[in-house]
PDB file of N, CA and C in Angstrom:
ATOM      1  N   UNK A   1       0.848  -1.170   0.000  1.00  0.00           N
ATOM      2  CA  UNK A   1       0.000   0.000   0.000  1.00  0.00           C
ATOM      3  C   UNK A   1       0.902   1.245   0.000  1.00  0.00           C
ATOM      4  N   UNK A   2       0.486   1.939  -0.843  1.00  0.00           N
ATOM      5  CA  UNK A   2       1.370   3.117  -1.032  1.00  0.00           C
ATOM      6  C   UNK A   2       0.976   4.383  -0.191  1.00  0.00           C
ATOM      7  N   UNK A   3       1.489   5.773  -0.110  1.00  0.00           N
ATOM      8  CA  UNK A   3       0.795   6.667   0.374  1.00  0.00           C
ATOM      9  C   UNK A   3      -0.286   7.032  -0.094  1.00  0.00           C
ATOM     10  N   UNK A   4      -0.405   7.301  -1.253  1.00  0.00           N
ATOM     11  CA  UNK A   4      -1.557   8.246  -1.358  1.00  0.00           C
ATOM     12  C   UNK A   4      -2.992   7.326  -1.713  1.00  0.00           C
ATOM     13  N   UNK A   5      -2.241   5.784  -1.879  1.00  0.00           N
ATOM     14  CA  UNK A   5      -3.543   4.804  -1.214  1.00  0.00           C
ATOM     15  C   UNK A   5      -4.370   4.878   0.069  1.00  0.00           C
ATOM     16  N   UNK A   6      -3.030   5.327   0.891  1.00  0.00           N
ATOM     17  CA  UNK A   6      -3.393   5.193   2.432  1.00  0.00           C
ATOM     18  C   UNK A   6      -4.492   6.772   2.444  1.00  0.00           C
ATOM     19  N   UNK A   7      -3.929   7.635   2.138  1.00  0.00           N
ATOM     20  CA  UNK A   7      -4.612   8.992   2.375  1.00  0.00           C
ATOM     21  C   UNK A   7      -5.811   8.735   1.707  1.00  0.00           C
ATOM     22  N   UNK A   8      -6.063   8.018   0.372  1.00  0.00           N
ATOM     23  CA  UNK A   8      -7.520   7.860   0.113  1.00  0.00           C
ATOM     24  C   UNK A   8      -8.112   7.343   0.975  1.00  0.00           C
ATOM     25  N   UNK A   9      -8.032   5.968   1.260  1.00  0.00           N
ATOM     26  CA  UNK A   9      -8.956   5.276   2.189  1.00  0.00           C
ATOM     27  C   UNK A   9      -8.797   6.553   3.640  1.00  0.00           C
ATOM     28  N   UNK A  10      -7.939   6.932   4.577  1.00  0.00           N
ATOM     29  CA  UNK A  10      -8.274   7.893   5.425  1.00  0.00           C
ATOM     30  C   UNK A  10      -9.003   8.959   5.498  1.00  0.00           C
ATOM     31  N   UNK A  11      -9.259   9.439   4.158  1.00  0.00           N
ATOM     32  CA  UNK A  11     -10.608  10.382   3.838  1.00  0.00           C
ATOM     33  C   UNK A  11     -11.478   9.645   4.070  1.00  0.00           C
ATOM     34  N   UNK A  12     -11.563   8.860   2.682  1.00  0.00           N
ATOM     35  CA  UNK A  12     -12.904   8.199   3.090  1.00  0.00           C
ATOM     36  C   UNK A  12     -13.164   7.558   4.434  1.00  0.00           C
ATOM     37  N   UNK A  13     -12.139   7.326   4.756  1.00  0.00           N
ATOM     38  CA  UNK A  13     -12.900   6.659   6.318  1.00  0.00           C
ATOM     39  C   UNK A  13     -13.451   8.064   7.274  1.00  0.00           C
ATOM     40  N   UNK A  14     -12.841   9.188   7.199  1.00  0.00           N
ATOM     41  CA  UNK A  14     -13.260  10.654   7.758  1.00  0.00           C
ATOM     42  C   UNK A  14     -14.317  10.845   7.564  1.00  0.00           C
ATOM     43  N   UNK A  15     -14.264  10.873   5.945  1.00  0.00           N
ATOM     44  CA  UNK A  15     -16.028  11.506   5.518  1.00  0.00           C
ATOM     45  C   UNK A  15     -17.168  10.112   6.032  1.00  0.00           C
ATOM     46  N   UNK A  16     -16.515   9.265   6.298  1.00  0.00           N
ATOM     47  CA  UNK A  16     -17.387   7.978   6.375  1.00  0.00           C
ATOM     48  C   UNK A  16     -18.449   8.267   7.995  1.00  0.00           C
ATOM     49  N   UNK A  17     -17.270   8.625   8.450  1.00  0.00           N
ATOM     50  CA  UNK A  17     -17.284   9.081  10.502  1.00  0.00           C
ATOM     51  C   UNK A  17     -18.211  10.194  10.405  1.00  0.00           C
ATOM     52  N   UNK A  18     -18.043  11.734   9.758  1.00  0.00           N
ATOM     53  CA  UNK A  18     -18.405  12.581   9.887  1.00  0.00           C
ATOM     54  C   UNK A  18     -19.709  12.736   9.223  1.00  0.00           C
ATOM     55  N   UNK A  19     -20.279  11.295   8.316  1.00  0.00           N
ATOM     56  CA  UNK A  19     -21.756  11.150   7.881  1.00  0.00           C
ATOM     57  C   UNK A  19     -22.300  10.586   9.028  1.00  0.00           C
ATOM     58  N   UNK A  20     -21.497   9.548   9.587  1.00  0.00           N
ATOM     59  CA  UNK A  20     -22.161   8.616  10.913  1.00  0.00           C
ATOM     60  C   UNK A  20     -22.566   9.653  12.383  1.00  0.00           C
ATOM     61  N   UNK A  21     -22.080  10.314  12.643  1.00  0.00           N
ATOM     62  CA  UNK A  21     -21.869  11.716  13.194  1.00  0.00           C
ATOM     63  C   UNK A  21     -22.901  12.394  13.424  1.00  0.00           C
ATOM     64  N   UNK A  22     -23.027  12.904  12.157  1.00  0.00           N
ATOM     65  CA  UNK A  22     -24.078  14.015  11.785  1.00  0.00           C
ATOM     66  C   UNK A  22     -25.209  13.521  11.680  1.00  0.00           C
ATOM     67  N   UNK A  23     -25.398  12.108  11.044  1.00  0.00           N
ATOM     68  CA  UNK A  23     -26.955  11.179  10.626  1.00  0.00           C
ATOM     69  C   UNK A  23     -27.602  11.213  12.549  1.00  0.00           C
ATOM     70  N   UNK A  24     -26.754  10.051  13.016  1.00  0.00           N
ATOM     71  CA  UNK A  24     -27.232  10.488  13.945  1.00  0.00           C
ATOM     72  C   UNK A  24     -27.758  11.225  15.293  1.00  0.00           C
ATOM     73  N   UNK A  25     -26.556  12.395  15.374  1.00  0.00           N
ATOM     74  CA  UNK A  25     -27.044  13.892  15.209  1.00  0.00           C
ATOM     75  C   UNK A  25     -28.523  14.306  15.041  1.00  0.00           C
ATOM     76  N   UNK A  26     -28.620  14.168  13.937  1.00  0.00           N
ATOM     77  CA  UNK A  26     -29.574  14.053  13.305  1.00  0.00           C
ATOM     78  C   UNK A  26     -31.360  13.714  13.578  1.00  0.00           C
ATOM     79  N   UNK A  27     -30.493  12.456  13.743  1.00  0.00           N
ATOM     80  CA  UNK A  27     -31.960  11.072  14.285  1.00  0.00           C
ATOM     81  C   UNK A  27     -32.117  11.581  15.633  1.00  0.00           C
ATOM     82  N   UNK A  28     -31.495  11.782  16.553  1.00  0.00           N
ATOM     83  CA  UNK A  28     -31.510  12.092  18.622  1.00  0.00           C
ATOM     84  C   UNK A  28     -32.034  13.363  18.065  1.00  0.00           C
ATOM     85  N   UNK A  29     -32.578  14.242  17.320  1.00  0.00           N
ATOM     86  CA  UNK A  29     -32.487  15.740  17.104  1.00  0.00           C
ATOM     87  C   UNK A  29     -33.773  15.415  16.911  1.00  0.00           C
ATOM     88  N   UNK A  30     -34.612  14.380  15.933  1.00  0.00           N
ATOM     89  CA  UNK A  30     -35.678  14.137  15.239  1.00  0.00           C
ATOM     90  C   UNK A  30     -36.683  13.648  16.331  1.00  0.00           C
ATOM     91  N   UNK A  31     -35.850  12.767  16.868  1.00  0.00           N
ATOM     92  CA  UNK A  31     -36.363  11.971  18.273  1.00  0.00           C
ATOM     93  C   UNK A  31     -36.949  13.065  18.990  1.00  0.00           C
ATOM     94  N   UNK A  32     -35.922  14.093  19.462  1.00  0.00           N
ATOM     95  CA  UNK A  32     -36.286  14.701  20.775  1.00  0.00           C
ATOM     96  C   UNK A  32     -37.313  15.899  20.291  1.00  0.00           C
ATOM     97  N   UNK A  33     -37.190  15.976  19.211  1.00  0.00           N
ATOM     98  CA  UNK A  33     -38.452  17.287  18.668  1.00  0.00           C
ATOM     99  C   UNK A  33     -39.566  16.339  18.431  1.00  0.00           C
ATOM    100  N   UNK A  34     -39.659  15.211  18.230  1.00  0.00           N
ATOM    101  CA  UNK A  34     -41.004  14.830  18.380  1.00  0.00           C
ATOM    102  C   UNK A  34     -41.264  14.510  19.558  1.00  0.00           C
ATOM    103  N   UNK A  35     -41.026  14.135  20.626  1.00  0.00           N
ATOM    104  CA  UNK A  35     -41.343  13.943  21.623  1.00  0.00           C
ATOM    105  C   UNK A  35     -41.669  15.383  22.840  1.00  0.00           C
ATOM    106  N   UNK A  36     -41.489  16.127  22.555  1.00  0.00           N
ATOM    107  CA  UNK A  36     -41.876  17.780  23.250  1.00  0.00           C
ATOM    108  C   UNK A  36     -43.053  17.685  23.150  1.00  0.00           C
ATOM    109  N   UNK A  37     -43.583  18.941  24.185  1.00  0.00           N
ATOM    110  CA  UNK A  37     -45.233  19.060  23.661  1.00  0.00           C
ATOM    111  C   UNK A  37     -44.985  20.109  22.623  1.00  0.00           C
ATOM    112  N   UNK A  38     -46.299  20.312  21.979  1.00  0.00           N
ATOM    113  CA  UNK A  38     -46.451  21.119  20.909  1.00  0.00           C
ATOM    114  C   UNK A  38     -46.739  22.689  21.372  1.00  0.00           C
ATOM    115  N   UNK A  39     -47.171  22.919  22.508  1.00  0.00           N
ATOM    116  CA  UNK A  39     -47.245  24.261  22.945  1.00  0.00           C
ATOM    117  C   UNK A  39     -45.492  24.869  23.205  1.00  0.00           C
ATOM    118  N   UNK A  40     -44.667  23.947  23.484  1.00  0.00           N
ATOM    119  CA  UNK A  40     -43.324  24.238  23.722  1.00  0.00           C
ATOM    120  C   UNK A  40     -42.643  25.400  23.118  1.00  0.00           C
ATOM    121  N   UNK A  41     -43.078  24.882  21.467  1.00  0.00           N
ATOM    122  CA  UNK A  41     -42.181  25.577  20.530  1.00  0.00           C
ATOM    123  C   UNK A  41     -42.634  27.242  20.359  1.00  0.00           C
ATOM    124  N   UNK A  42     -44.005  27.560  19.970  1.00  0.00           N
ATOM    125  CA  UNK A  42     -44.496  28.575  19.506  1.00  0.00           C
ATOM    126  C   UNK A  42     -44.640  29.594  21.213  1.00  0.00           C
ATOM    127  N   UNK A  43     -43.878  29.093  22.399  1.00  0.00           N
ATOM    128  CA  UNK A  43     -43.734  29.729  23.954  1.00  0.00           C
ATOM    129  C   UNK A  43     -42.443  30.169  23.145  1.00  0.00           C
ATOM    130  N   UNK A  44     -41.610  29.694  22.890  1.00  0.00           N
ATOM    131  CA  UNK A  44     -39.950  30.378  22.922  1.00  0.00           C
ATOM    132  C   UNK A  44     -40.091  30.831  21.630  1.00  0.00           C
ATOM    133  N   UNK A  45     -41.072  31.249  20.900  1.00  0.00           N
ATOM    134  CA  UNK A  45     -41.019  32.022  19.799  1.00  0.00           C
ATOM    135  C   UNK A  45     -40.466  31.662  18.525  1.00  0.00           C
ATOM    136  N   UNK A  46     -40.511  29.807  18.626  1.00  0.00           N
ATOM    137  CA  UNK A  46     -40.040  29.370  17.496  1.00  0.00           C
ATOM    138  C   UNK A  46     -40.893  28.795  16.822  1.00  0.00           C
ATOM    139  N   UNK A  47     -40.651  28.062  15.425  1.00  0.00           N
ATOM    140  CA  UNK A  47     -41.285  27.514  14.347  1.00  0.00           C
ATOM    141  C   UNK A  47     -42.092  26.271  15.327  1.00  0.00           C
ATOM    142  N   UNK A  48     -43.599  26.354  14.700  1.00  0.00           N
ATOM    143  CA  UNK A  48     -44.094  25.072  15.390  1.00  0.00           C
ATOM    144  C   UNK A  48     -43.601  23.630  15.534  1.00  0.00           C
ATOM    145  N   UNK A  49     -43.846  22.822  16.204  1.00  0.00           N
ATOM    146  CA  UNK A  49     -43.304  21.482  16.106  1.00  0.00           C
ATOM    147  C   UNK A  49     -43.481  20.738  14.913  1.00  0.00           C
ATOM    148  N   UNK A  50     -44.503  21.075  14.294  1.00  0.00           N
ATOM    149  CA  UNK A  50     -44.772  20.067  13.013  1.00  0.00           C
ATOM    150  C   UNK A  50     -43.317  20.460  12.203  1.00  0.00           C
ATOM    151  N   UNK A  51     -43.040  21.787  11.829  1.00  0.00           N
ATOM    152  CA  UNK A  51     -42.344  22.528  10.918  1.00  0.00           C
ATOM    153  C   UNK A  51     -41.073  21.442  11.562  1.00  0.00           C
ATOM    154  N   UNK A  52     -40.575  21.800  12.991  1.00  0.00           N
ATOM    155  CA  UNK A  52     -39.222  21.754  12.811  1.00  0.00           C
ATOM    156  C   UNK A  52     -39.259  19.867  12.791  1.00  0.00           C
ATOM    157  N   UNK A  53     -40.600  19.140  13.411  1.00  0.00           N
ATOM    158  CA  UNK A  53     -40.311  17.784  12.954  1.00  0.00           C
ATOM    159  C   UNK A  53     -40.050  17.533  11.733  1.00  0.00           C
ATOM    160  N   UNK A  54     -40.903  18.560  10.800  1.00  0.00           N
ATOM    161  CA  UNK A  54     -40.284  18.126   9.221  1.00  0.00           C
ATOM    162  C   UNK A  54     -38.978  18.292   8.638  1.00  0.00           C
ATOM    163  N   UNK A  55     -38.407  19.615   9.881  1.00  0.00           N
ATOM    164  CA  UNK A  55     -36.837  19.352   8.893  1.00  0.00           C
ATOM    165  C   UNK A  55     -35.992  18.707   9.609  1.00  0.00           C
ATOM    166  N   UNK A  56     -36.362  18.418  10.874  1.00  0.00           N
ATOM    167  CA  UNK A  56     -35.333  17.451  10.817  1.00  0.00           C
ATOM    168  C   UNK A  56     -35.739  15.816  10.396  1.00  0.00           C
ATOM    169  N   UNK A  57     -36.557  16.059   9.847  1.00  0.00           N
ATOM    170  CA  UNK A  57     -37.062  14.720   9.395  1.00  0.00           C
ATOM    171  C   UNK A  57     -36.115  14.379   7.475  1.00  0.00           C
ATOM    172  N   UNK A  58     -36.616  15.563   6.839  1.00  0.00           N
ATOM    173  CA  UNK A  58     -35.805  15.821   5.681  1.00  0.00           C
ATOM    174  C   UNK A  58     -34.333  15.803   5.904  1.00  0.00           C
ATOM    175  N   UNK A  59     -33.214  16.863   6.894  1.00  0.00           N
ATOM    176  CA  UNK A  59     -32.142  17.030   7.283  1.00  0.00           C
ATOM    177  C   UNK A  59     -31.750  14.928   7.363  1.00  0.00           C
ATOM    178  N   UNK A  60     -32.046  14.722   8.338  1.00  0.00           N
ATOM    179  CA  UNK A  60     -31.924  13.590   8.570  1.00  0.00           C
ATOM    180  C   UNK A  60     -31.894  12.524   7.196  1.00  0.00           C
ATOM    181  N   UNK A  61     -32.764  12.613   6.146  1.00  0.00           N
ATOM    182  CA  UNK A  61     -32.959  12.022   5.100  1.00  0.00           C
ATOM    183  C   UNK A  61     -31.975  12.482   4.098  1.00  0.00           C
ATOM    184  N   UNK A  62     -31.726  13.902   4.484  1.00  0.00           N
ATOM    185  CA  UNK A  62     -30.546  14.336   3.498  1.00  0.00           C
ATOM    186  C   UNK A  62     -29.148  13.654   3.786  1.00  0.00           C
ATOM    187  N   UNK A  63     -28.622  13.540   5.056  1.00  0.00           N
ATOM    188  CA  UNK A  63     -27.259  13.350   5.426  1.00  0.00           C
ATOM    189  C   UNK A  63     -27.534  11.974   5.244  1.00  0.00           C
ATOM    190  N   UNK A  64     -28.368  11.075   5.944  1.00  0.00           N
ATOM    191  CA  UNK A  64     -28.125   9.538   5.045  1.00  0.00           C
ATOM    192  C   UNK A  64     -27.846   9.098   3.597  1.00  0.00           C
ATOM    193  N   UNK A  65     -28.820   9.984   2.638  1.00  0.00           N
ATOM    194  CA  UNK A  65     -28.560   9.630   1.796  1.00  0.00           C
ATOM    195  C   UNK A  65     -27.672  10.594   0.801  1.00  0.00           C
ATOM    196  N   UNK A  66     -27.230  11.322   1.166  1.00  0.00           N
ATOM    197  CA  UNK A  66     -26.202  12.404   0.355  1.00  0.00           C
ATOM    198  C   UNK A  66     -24.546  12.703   1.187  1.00  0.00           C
ATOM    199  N   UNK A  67     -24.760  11.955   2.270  1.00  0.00           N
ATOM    200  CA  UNK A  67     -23.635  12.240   2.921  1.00  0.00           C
ATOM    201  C   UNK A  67     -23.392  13.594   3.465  1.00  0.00           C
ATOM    202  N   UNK A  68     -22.721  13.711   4.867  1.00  0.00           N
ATOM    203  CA  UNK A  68     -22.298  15.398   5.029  1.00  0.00           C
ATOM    204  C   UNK A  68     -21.677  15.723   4.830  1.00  0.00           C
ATOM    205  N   UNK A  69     -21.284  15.846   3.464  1.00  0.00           N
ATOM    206  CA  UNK A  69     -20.432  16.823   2.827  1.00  0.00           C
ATOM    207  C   UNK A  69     -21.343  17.079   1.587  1.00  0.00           C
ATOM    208  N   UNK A  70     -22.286  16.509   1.207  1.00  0.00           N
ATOM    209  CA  UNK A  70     -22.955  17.089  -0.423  1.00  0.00           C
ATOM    210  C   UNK A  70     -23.507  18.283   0.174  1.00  0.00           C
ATOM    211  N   UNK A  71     -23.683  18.571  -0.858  1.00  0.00           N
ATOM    212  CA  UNK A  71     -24.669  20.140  -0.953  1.00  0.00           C
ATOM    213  C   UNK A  71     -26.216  19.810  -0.002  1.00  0.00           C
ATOM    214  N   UNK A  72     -26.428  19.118  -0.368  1.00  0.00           N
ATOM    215  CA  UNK A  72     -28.146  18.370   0.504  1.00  0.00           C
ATOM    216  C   UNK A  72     -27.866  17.747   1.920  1.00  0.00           C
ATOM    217  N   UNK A  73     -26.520  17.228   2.246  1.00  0.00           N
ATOM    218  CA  UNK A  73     -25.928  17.125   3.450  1.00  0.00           C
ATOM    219  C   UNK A  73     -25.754  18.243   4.334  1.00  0.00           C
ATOM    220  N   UNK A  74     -24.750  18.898   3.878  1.00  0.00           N
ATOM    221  CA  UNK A  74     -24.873  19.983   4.736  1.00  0.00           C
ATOM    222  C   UNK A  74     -25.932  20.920   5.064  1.00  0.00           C
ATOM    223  N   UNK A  75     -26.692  21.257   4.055  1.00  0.00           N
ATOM    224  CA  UNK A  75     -27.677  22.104   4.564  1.00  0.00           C
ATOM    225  C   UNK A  75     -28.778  21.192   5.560  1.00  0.00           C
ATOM    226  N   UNK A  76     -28.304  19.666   5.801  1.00  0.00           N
ATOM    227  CA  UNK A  76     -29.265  18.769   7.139  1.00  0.00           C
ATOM    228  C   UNK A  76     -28.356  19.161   7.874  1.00  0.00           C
ATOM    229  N   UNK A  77     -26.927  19.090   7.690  1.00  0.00           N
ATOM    230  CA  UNK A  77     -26.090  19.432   9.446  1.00  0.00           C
ATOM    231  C   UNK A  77     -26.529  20.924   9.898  1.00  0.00           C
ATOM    232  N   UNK A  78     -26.617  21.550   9.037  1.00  0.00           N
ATOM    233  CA  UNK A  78     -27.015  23.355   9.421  1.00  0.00           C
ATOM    234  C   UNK A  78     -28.394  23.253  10.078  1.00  0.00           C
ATOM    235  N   UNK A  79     -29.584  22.566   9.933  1.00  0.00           N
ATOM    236  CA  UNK A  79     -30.316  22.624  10.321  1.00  0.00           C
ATOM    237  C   UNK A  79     -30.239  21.715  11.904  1.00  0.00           C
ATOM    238  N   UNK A  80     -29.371  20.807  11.722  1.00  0.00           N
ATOM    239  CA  UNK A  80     -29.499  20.059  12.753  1.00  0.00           C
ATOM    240  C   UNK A  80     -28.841  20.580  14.004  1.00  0.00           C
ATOM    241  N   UNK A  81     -27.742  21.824  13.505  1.00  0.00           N
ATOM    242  CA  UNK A  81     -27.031  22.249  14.309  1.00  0.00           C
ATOM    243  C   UNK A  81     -28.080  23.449  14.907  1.00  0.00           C
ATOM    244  N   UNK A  82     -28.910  23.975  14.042  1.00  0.00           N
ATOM    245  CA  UNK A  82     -29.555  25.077  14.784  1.00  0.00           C
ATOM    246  C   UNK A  82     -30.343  24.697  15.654  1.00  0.00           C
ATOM    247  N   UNK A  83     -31.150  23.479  15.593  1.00  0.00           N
ATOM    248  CA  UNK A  83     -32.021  22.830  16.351  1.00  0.00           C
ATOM    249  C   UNK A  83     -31.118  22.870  17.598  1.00  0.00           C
ATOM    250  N   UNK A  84     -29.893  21.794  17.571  1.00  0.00           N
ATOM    251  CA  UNK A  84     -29.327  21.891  18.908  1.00  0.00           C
ATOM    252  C   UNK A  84     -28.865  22.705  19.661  1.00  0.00           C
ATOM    253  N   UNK A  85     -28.417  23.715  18.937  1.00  0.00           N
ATOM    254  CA  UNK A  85     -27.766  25.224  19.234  1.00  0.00           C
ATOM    255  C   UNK A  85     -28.868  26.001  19.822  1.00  0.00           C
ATOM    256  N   UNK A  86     -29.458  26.138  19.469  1.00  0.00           N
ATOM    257  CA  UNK A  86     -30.453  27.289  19.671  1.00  0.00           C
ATOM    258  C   UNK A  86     -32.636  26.657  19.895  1.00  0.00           C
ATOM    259  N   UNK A  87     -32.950  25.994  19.470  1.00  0.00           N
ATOM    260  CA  UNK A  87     -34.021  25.221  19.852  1.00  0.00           C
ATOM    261  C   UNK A  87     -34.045  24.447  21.232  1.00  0.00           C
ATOM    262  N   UNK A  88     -33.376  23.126  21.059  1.00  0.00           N
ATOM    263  CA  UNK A  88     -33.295  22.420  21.699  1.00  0.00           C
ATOM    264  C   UNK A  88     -33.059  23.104  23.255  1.00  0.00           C
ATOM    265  N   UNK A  89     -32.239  23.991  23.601  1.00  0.00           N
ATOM    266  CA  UNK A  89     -31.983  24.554  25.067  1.00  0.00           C
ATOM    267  C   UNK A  89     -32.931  25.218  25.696  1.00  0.00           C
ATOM    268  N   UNK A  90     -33.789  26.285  24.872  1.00  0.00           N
ATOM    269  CA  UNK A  90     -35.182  27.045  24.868  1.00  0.00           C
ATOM    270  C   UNK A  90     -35.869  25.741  25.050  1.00  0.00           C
ATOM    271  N   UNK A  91     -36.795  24.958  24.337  1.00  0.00           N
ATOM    272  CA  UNK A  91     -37.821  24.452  24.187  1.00  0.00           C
ATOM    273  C   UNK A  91     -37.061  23.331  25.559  1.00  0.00           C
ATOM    274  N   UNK A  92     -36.425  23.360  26.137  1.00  0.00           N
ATOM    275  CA  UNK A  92     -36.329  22.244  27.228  1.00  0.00           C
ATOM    276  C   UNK A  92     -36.381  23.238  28.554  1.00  0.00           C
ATOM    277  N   UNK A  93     -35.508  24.185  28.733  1.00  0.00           N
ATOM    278  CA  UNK A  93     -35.716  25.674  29.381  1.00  0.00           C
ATOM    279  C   UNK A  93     -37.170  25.736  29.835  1.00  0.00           C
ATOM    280  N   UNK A  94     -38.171  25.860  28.903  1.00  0.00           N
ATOM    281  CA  UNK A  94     -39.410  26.468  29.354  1.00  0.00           C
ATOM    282  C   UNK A  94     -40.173  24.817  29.773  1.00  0.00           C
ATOM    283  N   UNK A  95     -39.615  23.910  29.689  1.00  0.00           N
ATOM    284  CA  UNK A  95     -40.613  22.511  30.068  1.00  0.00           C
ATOM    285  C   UNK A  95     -39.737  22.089  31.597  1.00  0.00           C
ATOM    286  N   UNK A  96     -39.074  22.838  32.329  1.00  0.00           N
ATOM    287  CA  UNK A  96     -37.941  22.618  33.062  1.00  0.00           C
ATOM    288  C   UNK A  96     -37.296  21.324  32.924  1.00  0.00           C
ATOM    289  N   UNK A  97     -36.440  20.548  31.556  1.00  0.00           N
ATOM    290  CA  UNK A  97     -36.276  19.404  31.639  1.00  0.00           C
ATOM    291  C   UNK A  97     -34.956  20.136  31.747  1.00  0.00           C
ATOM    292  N   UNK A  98     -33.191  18.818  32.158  1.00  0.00           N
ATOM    293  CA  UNK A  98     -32.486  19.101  31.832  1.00  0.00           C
ATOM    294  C   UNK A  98     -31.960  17.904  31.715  1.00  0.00           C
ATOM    295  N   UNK A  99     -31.128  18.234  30.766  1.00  0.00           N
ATOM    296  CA  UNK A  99     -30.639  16.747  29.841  1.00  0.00           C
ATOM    297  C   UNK A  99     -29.262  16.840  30.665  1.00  0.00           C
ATOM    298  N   UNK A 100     -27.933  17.715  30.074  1.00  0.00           N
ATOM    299  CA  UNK A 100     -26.609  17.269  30.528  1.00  0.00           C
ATOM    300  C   UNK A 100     -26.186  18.318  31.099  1.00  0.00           C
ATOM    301  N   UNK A 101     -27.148  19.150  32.010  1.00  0.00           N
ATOM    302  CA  UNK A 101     -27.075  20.612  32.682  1.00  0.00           C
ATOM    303  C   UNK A 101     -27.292  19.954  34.299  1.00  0.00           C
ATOM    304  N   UNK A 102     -26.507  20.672  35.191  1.00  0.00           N
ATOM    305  CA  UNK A 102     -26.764  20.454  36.803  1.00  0.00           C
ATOM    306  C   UNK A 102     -27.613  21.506  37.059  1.00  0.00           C
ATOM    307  N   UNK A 103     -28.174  21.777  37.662  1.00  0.00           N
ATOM    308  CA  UNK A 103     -29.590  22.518  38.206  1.00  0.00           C
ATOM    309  C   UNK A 103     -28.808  23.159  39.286  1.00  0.00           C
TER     310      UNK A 103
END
């Protein structure tokens, strides 16, 4: 095996990780927005639950099948990241749950 054999397969094994990653990212993201109540979302002034179950329902469908790095990939990690970034802390905030926060 030569080098730049080795560096192929090490990408691909990267991009391989960083689809596995993000998919399910993804799926725990899909999970936990369906499982909220539905008054949750439209309290912290965000998109209703149906809306954001649908994108991360799509997001999720994108990075499986396009990988996160296509064009249709990433724009599921962007969404998946806003959910966690910025959704996910609000919409648990106002239900007093806390996931990996000490009280």
């Amino acid at each position: 095996m030569n080098v730049l054999s080795f560096l192929g397969y090490a990408q691909s094994l990267v991009l391989l990780l960083l689809t596995v990653i993000a998919g399910v990212a993804a799926a725990v993201s899909l999970v936990h927005a369906a499982l909220q109540r539905p008054d949750a979302f439209p309290a912290v002034d965000r998109q209703s639950k149906v809306i954001w179950v649908s994108i991360l329902a799509a997001a999720t469908l994108f990075i499986w099948l396009f990988g996160a790095i296509g064009l249709l990939g990433i724009v599921g990690v962007v969404a998946t990241i806003v959910y966690i970034v910025d959704v996910r802390p609000r919409v648990d905030s106002i239900q007093n749950k806390t996931w990996f926060r000490k009280r």
